[in-house]
Protein backbone atom coordinates (compact mmCIF):
# COMPACT_ATOMS: atom_id res chain seq x y z
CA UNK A 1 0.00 0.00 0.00
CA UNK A 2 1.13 3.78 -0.85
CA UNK A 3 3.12 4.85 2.39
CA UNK A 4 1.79 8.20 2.35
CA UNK A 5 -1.79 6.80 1.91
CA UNK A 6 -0.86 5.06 5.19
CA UNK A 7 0.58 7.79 6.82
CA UNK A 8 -2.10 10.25 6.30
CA UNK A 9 -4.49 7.53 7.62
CA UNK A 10 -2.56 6.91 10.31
CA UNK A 11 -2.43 10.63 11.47
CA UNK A 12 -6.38 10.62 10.73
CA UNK A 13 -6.87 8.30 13.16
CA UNK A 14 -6.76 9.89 16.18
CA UNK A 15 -9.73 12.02 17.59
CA UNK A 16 -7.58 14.90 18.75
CA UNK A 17 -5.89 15.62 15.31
CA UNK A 18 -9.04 15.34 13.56
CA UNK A 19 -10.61 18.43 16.15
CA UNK A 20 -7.40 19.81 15.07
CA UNK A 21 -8.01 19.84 11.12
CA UNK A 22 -12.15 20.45 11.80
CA UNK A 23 -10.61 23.71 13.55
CA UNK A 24 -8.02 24.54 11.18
CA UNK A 25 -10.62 24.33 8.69
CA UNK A 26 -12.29 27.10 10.01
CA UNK A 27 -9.00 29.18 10.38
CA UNK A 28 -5.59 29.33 10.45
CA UNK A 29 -4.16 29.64 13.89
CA UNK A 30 -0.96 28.70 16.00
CA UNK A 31 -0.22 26.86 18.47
CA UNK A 32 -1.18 28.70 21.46
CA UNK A 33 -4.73 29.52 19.87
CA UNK A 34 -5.18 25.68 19.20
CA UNK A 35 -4.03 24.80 22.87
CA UNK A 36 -6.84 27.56 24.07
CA UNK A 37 -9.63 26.02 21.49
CA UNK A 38 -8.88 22.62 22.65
CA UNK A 39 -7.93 23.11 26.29
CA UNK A 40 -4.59 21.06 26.09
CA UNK A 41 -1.34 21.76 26.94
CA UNK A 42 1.15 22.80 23.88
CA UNK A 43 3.08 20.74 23.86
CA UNK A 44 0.82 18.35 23.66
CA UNK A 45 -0.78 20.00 20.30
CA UNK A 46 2.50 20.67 19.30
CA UNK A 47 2.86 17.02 18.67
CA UNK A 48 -0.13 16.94 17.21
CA UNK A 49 0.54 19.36 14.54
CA UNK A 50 3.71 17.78 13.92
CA UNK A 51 2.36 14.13 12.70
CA UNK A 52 -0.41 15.92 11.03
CA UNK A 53 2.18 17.96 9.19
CA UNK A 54 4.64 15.02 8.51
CA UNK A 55 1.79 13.59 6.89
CA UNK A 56 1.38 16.46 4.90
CA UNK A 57 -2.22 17.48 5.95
CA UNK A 58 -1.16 20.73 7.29
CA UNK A 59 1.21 23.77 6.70
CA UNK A 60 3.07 26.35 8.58
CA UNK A 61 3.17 30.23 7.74
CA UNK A 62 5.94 31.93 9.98
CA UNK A 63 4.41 35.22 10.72
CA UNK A 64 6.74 37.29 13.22
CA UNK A 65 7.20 35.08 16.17
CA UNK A 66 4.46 32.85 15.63
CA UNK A 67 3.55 30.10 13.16
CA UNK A 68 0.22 29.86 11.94
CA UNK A 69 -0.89 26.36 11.02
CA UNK A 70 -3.67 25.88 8.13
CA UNK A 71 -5.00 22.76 6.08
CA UNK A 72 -2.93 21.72 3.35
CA UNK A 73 -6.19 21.47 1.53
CA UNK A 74 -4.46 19.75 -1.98
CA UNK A 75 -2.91 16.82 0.18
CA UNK A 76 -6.06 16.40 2.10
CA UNK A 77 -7.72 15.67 -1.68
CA UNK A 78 -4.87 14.06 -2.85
CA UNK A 79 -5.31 11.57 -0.01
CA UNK A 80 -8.80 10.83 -0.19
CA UNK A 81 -7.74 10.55 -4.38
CA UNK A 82 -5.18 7.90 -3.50
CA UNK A 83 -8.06 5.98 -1.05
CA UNK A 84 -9.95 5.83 -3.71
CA UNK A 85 -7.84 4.59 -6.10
CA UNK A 86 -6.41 1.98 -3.62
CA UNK A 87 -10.09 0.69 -3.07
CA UNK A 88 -10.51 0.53 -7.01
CA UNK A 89 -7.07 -1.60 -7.74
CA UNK A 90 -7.91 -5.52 -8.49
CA UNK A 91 -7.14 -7.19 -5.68
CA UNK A 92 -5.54 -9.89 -7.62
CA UNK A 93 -2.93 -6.98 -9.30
CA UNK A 94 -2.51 -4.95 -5.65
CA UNK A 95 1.46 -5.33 -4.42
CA UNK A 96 0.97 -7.06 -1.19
CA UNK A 97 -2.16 -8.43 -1.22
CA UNK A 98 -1.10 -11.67 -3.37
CA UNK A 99 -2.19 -14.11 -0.57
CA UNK A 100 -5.03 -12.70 0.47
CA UNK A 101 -6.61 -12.71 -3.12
CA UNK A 102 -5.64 -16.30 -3.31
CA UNK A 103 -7.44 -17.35 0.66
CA UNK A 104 -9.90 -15.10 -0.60
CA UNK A 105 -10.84 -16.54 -3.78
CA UNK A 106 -11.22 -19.89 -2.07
CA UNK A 107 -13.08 -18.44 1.01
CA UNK A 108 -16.48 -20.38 0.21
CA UNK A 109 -14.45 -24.17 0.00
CA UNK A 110 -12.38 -23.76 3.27
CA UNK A 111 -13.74 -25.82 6.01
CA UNK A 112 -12.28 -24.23 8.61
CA UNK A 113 -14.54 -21.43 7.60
CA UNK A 114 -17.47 -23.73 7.08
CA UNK A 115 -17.09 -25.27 10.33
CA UNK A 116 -17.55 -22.25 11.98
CA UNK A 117 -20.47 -21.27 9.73
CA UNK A 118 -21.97 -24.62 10.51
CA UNK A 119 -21.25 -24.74 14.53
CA UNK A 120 -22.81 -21.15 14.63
CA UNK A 121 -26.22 -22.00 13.05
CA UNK A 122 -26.66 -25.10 15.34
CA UNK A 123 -26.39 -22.39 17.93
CA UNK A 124 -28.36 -19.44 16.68
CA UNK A 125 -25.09 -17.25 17.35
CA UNK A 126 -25.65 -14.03 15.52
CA UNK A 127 -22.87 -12.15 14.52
CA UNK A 128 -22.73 -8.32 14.56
């Protein structure tokens, strides 16, 4: 899989960076600012903003003694572009996923799966 797909995904997936981009979406603002917003410490947001901008989802704008942070709003598209691209690839073709396609194609004849298939119906298990 694309390493920066994974990166940006990865720095997605945590609630506090994604207040932070819903707020930077609004406006541009540094660190301090965000650390008011969001009632956390800065260095704490500093961290933040650096995996988010390592992943290239945000910017900086050095303006006197501050930086100002903002959405890097052409990564955050190219991202999503990439995720959808990924999700479009054959599986059969995708780097990586050579095994998978092959368990998967043979998914309905493995017992192992069957068994389990079969031992939940005698049992009325529901799965969620």
């Amino acid at each position: 899989m694309d390493k920066a797909l994974s990166k940006g995904f990865k720095a997605l997936g945590e609630p506090t960076r994604l207040k932070i981009l819903k707020i930077l979406s609004v406006q541009s603002m540094c660190v301090c600012e965000l650390s008011e917003v969001l009632d956390m410490l800065q260095p704490r947001v500093s961290q933040h903003l650096r995996i988010l901008k390592e992943a290239d989802l945000v910017v900086e704008n050095k303006e006197g003694y501050f930086t100002f942070y903002s959405l890097n709003q052409e990564n955050i598209v190219v991202l999503w572009d990439r995720f959808l691209e990924f999700l479009n690839v054959d599986l059969e073709i995708l780097q990586g996923y050579e095994e998978a396609y092959i368990r998967l194609k043979d998914i309905d004849s493995n017992e192992r799966v069957r068994s389990i298939k079969e031992r939940a119906k005698k049992n009325k298990i529901i799965s969620i």
